[in-house]
Protein backbone atom coordinates (compact mmCIF):
# COMPACT_ATOMS: atom_id res chain seq x y z
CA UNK A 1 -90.16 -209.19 -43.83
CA UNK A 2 -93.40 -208.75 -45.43
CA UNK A 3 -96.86 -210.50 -44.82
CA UNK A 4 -98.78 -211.49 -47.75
CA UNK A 5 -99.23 -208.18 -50.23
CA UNK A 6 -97.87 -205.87 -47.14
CA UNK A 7 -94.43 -204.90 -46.75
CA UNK A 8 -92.75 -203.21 -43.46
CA UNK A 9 -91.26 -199.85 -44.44
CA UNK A 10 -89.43 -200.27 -40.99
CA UNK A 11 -87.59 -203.39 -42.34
CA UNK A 12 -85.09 -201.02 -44.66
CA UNK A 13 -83.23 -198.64 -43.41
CA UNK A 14 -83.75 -194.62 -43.75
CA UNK A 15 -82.16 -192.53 -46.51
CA UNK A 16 -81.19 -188.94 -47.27
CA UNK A 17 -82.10 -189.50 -50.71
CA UNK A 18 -84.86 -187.47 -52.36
CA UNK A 19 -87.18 -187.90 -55.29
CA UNK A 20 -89.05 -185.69 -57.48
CA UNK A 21 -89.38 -183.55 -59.66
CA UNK A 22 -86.99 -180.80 -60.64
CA UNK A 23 -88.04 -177.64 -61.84
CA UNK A 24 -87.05 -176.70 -65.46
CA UNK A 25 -84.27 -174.05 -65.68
CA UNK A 26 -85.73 -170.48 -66.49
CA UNK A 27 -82.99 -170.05 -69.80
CA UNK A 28 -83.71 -173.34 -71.15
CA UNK A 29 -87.52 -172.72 -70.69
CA UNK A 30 -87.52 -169.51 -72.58
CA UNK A 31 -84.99 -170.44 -75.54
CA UNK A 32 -87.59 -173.48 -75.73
CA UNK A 33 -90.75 -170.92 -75.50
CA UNK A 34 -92.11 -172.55 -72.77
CA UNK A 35 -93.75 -169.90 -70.69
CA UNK A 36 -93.34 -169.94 -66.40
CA UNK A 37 -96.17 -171.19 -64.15
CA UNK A 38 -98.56 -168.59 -63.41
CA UNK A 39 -101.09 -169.41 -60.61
CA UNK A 40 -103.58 -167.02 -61.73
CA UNK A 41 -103.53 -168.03 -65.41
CA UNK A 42 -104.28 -172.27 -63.65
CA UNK A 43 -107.15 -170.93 -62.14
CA UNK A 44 -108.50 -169.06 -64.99
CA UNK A 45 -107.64 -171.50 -67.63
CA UNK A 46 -107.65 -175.01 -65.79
CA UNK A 47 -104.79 -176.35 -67.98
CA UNK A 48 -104.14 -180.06 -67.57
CA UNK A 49 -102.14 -181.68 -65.36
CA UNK A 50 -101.44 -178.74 -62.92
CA UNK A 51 -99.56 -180.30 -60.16
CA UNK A 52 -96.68 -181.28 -63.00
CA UNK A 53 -96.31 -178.11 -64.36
CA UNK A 54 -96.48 -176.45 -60.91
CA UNK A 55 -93.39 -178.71 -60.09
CA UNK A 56 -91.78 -178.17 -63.13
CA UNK A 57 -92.27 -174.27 -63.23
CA UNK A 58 -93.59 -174.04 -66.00
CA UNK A 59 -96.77 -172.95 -67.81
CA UNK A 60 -98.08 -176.29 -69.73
CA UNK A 61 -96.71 -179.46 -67.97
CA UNK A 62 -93.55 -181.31 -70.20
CA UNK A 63 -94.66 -184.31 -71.48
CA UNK A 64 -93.15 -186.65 -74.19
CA UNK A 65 -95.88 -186.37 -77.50
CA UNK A 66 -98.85 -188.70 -76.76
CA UNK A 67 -102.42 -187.10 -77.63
CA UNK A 68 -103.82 -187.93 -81.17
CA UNK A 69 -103.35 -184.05 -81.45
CA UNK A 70 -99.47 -184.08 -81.09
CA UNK A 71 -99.25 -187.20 -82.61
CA UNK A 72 -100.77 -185.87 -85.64
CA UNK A 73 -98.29 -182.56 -85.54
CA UNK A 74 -95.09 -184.74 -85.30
CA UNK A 75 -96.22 -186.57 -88.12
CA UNK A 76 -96.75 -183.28 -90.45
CA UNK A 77 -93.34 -182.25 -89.29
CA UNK A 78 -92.07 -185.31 -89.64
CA UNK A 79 -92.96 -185.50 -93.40
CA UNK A 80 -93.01 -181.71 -94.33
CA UNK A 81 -90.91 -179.73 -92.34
CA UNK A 82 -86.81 -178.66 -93.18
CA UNK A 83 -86.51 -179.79 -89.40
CA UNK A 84 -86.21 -183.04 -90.11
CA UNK A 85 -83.91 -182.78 -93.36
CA UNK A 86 -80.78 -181.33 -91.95
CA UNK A 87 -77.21 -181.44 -93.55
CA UNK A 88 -75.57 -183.71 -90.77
CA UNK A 89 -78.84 -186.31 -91.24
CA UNK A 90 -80.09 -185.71 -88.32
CA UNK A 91 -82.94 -183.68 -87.02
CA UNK A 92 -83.31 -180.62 -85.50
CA UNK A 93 -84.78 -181.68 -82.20
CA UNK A 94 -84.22 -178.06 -80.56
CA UNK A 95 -86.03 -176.62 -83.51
CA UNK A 96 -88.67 -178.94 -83.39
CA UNK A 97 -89.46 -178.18 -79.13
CA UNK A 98 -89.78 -174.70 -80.37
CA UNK A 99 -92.62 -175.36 -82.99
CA UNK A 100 -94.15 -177.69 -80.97
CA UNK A 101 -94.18 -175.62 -77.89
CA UNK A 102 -95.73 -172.71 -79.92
CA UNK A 103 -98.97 -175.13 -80.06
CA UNK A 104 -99.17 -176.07 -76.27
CA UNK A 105 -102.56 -175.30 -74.54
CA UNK A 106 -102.42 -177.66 -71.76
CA UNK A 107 -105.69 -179.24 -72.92
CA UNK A 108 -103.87 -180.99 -76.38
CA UNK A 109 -100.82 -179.85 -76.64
CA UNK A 110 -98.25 -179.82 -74.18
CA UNK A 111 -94.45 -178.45 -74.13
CA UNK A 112 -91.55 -181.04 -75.28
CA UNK A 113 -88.09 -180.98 -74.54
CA UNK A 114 -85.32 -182.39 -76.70
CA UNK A 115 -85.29 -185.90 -75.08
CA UNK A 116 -88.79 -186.80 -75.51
CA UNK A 117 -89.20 -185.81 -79.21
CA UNK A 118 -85.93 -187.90 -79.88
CA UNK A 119 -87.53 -190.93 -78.70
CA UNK A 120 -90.59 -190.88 -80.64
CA UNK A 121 -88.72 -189.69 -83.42
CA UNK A 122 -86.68 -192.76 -83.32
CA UNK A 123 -90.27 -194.79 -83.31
CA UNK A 124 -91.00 -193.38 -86.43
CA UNK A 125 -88.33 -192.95 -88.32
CA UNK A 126 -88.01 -197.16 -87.53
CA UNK A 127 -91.89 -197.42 -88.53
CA UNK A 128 -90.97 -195.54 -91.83
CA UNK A 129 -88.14 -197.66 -92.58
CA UNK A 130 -90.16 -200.49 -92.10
CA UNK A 131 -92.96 -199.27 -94.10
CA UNK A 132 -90.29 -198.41 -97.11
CA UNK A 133 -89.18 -202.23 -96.95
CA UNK A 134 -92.03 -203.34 -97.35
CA UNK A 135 -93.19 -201.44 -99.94
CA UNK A 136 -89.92 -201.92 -101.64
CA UNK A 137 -90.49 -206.07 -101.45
CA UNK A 138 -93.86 -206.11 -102.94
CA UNK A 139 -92.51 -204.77 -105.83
């Protein structure tokens, strides 16, 4: 087995299995207006993280919303925008890429895909719940 903080990779046994990243389909990218890598426009630009977005094919790497920027822009949405307000109650997390991705310039902003925006979403809708309760028992 191992000795101390080192481990043995020859102690387990060899795999076919791969991992990485998969590149983002070209139709989903462009009914999300997420534009495809372009080498020249990396060197000319010098987007953030450029090894993600080279693996994922696309121009601005996919990330789920976490600068103050995008923070701030889900939050705007979140309060103003008919994206959020749907007939079935629930919100319109295709829509919402699209907006979003209009704003990416892999320095602030990057693209979003459905699943990452739902998550976050669900962190604030639960923070303005909680917010509303409280508000609600101080009265």
């Amino acid at each position: 087995m191992g000795y101390g903080n080192w481990i043995n990779g020859n102690d387990y046994e060899q795999t076919q299995e791969v991992f990485g990243i998969l590149p983002f389909d070209a139709a989903l990218s462009q009914d999300l207006g997420m534009l495809r890598y372009d080498e020249q426009f990396v060197k000319d630009q010098h987007p953030r993280h450029q090894w993600l977005s080279k693996q994922q094919r696309v121009r601005f790497a996919v990330l789920p919303v976490h600068t103050n920027d995008e923070r701030l822009l889900f939050h705007l949405y979140a309060e103003n925008s008919p994206l959020f307000t749907s007939l079935n109650g629930q919100p319109d997390f295709t829509g919402l890429c699209k907006r979003m991705n209009e704003h990416a310039d892999g320095k602030n902003f990057f693209y979003k895909v459905r699943y990452f925006n739902l998550i976050f979403a669900s962190i604030i809708m639960v923070i303005a719940i909680n917010s509303r309760l409280c508000s609600f028992q101080s009265m």
